[in-house]
C-alpha atoms as a PDB file:
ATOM      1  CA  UNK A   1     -22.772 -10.362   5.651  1.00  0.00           C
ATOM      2  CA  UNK A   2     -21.616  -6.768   5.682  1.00  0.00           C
ATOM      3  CA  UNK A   3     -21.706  -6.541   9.419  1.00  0.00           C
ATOM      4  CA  UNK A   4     -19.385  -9.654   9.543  1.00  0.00           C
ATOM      5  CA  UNK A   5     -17.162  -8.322   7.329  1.00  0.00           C
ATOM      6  CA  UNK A   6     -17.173  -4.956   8.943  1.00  0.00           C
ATOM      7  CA  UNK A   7     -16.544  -6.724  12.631  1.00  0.00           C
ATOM      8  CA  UNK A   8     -13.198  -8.447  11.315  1.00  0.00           C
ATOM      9  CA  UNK A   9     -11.816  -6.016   9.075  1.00  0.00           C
ATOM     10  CA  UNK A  10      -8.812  -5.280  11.538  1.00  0.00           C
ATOM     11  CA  UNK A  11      -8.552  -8.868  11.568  1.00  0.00           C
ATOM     12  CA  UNK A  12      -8.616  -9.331   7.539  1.00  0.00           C
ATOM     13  CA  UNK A  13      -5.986  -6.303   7.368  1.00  0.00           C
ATOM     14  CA  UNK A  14      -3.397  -7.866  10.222  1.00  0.00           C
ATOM     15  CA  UNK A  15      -3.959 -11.384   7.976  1.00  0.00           C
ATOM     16  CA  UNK A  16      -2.927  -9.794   4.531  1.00  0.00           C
ATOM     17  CA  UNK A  17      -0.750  -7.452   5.667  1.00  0.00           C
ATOM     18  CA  UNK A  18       1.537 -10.526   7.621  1.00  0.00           C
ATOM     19  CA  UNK A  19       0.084 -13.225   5.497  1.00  0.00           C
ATOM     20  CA  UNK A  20       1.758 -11.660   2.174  1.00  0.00           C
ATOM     21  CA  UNK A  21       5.200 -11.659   2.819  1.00  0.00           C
ATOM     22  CA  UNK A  22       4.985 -15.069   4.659  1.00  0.00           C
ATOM     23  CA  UNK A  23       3.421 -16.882   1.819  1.00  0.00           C
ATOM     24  CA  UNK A  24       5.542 -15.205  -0.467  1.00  0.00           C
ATOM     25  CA  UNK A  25       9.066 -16.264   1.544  1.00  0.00           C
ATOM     26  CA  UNK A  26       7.393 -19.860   0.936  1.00  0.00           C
ATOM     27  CA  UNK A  27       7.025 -19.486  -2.948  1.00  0.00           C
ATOM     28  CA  UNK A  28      10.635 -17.797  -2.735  1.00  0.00           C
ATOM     29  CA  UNK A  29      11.583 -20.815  -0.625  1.00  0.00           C
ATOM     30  CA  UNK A  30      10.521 -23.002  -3.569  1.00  0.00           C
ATOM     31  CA  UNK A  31      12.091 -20.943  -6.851  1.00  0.00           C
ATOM     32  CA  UNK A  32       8.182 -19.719  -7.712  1.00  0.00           C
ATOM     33  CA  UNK A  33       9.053 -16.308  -6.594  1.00  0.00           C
ATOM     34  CA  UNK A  34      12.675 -14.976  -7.518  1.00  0.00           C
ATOM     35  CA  UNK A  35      15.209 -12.987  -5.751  1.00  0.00           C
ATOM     36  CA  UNK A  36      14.621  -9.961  -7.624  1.00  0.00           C
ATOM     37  CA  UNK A  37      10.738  -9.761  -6.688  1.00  0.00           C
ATOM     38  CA  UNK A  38      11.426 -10.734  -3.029  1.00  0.00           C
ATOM     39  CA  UNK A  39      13.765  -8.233  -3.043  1.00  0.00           C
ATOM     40  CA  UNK A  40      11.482  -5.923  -4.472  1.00  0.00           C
ATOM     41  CA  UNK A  41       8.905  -6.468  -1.834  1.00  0.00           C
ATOM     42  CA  UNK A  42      11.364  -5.305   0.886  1.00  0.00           C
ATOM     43  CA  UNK A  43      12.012  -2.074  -0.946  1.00  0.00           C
ATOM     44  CA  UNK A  44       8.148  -1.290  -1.231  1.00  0.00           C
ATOM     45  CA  UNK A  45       7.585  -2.400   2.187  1.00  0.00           C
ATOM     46  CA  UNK A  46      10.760   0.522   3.640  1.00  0.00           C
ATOM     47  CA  UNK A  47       9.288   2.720   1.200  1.00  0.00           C
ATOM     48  CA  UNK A  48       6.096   2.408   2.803  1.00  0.00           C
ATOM     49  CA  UNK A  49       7.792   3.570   6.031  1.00  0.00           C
ATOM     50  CA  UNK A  50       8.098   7.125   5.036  1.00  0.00           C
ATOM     51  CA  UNK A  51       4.259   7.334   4.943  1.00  0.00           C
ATOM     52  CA  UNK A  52       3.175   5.039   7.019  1.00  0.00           C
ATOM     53  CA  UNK A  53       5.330   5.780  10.358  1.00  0.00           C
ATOM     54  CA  UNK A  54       4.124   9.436  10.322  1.00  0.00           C
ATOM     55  CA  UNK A  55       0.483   9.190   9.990  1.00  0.00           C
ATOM     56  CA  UNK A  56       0.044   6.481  12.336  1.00  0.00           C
ATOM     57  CA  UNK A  57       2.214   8.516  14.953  1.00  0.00           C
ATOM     58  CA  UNK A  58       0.529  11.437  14.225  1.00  0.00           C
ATOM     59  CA  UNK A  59      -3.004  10.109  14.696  1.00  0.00           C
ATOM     60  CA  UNK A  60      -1.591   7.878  17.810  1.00  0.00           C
ATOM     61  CA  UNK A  61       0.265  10.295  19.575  1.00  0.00           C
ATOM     62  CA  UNK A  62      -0.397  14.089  18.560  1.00  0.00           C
ATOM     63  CA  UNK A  63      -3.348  16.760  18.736  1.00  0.00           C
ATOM     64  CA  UNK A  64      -3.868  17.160  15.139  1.00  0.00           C
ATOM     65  CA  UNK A  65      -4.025  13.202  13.716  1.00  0.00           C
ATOM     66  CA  UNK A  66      -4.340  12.680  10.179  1.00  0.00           C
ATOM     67  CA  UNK A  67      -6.380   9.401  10.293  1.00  0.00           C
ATOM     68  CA  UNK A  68      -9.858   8.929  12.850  1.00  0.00           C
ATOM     69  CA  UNK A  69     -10.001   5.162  13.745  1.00  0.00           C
ATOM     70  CA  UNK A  70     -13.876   4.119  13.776  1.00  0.00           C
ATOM     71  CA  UNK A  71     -13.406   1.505  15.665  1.00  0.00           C
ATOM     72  CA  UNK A  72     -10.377   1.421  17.958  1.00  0.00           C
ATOM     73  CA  UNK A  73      -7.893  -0.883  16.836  1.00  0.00           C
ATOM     74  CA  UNK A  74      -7.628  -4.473  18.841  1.00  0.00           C
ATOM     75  CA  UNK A  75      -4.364  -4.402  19.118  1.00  0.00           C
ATOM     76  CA  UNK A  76      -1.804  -1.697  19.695  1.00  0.00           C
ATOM     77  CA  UNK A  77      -1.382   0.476  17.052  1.00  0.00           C
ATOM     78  CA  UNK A  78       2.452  -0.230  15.734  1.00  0.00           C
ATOM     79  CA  UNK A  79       1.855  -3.733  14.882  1.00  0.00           C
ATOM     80  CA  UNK A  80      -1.164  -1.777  12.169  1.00  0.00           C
ATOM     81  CA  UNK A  81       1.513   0.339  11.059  1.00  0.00           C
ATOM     82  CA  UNK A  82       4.141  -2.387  10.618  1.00  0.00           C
ATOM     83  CA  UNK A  83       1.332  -4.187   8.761  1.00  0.00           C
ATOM     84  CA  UNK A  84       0.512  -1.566   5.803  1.00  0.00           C
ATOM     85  CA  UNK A  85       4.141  -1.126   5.674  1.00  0.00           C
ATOM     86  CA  UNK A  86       4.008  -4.945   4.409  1.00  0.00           C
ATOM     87  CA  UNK A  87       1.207  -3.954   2.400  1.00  0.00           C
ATOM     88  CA  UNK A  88       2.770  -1.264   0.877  1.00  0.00           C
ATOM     89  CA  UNK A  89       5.203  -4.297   0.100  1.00  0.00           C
ATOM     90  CA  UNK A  90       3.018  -6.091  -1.696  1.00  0.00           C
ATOM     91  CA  UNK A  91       1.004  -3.278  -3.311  1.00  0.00           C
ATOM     92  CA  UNK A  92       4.807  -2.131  -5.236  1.00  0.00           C
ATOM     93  CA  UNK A  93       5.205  -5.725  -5.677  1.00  0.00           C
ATOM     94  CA  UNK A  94       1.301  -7.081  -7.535  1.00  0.00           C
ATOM     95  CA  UNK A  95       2.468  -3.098  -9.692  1.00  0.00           C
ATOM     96  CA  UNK A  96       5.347  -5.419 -10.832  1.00  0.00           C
ATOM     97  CA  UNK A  97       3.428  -8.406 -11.269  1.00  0.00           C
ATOM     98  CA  UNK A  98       1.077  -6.155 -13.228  1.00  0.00           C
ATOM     99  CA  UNK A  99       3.756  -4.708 -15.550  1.00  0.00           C
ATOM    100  CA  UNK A 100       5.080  -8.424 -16.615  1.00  0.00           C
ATOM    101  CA  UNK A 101       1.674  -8.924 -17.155  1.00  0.00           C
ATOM    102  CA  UNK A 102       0.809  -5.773 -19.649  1.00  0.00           C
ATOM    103  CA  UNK A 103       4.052  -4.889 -20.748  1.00  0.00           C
ATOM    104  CA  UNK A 104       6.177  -6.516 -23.627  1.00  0.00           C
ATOM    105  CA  UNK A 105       9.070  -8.575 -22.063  1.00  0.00           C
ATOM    106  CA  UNK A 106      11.604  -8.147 -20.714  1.00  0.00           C
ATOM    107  CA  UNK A 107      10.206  -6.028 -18.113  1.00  0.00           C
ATOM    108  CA  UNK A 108      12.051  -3.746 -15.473  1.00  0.00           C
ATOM    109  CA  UNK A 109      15.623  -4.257 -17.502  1.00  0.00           C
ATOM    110  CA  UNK A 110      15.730  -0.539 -19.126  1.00  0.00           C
ATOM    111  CA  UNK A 111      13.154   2.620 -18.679  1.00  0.00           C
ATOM    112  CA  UNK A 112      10.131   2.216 -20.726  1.00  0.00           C
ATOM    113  CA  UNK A 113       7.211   4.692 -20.050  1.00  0.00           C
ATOM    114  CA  UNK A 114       4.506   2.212 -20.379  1.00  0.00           C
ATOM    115  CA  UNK A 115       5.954   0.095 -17.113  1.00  0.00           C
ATOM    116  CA  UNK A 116       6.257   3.801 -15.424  1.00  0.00           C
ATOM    117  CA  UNK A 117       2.443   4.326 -16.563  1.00  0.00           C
ATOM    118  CA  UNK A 118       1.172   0.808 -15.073  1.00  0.00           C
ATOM    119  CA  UNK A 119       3.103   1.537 -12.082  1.00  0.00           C
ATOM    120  CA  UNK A 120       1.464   5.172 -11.522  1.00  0.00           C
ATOM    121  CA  UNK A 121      -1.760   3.880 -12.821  1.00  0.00           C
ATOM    122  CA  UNK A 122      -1.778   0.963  -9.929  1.00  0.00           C
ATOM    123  CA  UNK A 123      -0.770   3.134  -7.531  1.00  0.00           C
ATOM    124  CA  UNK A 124      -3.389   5.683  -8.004  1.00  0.00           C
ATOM    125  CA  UNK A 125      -5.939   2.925  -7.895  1.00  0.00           C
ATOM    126  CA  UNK A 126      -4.921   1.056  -4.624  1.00  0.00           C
ATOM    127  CA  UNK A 127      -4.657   4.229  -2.774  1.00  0.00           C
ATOM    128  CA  UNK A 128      -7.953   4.857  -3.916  1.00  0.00           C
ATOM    129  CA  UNK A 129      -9.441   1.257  -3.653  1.00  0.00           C
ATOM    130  CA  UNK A 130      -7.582   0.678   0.193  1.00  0.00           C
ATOM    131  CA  UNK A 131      -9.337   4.237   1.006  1.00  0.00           C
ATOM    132  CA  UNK A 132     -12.488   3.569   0.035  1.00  0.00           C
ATOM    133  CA  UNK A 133     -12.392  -0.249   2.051  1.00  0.00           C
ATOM    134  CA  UNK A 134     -11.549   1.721   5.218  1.00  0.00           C
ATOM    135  CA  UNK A 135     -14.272   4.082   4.927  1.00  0.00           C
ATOM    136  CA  UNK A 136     -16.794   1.262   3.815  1.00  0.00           C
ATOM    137  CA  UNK A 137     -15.786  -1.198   6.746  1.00  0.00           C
ATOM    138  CA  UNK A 138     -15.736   1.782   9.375  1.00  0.00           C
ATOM    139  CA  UNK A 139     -12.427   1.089   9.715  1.00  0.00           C
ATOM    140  CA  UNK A 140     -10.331   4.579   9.884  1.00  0.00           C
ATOM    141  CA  UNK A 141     -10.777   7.910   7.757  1.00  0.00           C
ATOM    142  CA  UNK A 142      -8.475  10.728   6.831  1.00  0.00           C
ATOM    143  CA  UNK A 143      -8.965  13.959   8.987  1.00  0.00           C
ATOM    144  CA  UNK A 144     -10.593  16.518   6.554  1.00  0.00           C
ATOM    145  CA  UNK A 145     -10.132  20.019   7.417  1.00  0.00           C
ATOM    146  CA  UNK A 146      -6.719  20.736   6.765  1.00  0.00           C
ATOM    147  CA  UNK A 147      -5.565  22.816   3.923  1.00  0.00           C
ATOM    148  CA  UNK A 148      -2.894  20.416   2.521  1.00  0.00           C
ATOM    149  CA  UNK A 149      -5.249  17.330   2.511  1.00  0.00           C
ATOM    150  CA  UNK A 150      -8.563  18.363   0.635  1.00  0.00           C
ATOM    151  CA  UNK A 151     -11.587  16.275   0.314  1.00  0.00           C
ATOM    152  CA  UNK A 152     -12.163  15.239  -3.340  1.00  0.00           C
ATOM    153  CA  UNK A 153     -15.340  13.539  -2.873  1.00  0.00           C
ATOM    154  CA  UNK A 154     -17.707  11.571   0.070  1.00  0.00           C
ATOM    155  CA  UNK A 155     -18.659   8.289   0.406  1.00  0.00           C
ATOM    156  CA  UNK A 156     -21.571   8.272   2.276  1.00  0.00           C
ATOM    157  CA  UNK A 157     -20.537  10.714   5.306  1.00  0.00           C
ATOM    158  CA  UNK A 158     -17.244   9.869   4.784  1.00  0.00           C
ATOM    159  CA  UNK A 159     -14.725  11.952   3.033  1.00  0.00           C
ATOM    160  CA  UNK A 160     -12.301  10.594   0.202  1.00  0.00           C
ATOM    161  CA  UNK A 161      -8.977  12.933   0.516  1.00  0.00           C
ATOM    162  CA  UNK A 162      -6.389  14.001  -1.945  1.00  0.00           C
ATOM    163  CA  UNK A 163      -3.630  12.870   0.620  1.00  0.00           C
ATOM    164  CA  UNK A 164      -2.659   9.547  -0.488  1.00  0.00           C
ATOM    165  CA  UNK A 165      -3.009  10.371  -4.295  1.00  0.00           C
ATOM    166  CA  UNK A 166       0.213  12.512  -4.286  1.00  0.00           C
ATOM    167  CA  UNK A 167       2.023   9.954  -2.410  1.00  0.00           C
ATOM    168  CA  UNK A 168       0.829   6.971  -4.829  1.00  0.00           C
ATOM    169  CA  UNK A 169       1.966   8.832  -7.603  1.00  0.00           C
ATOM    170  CA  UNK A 170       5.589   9.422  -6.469  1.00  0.00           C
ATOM    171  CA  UNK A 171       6.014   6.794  -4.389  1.00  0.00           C
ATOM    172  CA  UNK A 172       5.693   4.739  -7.600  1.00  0.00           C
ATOM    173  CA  UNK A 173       7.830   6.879  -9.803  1.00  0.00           C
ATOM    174  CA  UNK A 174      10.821   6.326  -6.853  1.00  0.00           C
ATOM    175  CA  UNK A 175      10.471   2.261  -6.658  1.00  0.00           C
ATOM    176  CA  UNK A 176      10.189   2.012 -10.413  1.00  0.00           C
ATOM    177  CA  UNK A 177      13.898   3.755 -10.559  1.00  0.00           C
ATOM    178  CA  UNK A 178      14.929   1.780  -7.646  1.00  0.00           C
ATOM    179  CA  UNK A 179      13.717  -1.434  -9.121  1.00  0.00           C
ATOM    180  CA  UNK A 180      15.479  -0.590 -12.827  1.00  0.00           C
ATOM    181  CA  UNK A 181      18.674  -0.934 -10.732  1.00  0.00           C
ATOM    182  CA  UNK A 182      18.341  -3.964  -9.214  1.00  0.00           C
ATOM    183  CA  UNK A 183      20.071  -6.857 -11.571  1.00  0.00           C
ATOM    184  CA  UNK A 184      17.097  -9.596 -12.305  1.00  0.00           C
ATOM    185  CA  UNK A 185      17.902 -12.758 -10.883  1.00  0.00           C
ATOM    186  CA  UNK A 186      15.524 -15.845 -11.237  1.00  0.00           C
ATOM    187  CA  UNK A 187      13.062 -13.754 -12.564  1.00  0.00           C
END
């Protein structure tokens, strides 16, 4: 079962990552999603791009990548990138769902450091849970070896890097602000 999973996990990635935002322009389509979350999505999805763009260029196209594919990639490697950018979409956006969910109401409408917590707190664990189903699939891997991205701790032979962590922690901290701006609207 493993194996099978492992053989389409490039597959399951492109499916989620393009899947999201088109069943979520459906539930927007029908008022079960509003404007302020679709919105939302978009803003996690360009944040994304600041992280996304360079390490998939960097691994594609330079000397020193920052990601090792396992398995080389079916298709080329932009439409990947312009898939976790979605997923970075809808990573900010389940951070949001998850703050309605824990926090008191009404969330997102004024700083509160327990939304800013759940926020951080997601984002620290999906870098670390979207890490560790690359490595376990044999999908892709950070490059270890360089001085600004340590390894924190293997998995098997593969390492688990400090890189993402940093980024999941601000990147948060950034939407959050960004979404305490936006005016909530059908909420």
């Amino acid at each position: 079962m493993m194996q099978l999973f492992q053989s389409s996990y490039y597959w399951l990635d492109l499916l989620v990552g393009y899947g999201f935002p088109a069943i979520l322009f459906v539930f927007y389509l029908r008022g079960r999603v509003g404007q302020r979350d679709w919105r939302l999505f978009w803003i996690g999805a360009l944040i994304g791009l600041f992280w996304e763009v360079p390490i998939f260029a960097l691994s594609a196209m330079s000397k020193a990548p920052i990601v090792a594919w396992v398995h080389e990639f079916p298709m080329h490697w932009t439409v990947f990138m312009v898939s976790h950018t979605l997923w970075d979409g809808a990573i900010f956006l389940v951070g949001v769902w998850f703050v309605a969910l824990i926090c008191r109401p009404p969330v997102l409408a004024r700083f509160r450091l327990s939304e800013l917590a759940v926020m951080i707190a997601w984002g620290q664990a999906s870098a670390l849970l979207v890490e560790l189903s690359s490595i376990t699939n044999d999908a892709w891997v950070y490059v270890e070896g360089y001085w600004w991205n340590p390894t924190l701790f293997y998995v098997g032979a593969h390492p688990i890097t400090l890189m993402m962590q940093p980024i999941w922690f601000v990147a948060p901290i950034l939407f959050y602000f960004i979404s305490l701006r936006m005016k909530d609207s059908n909420r």
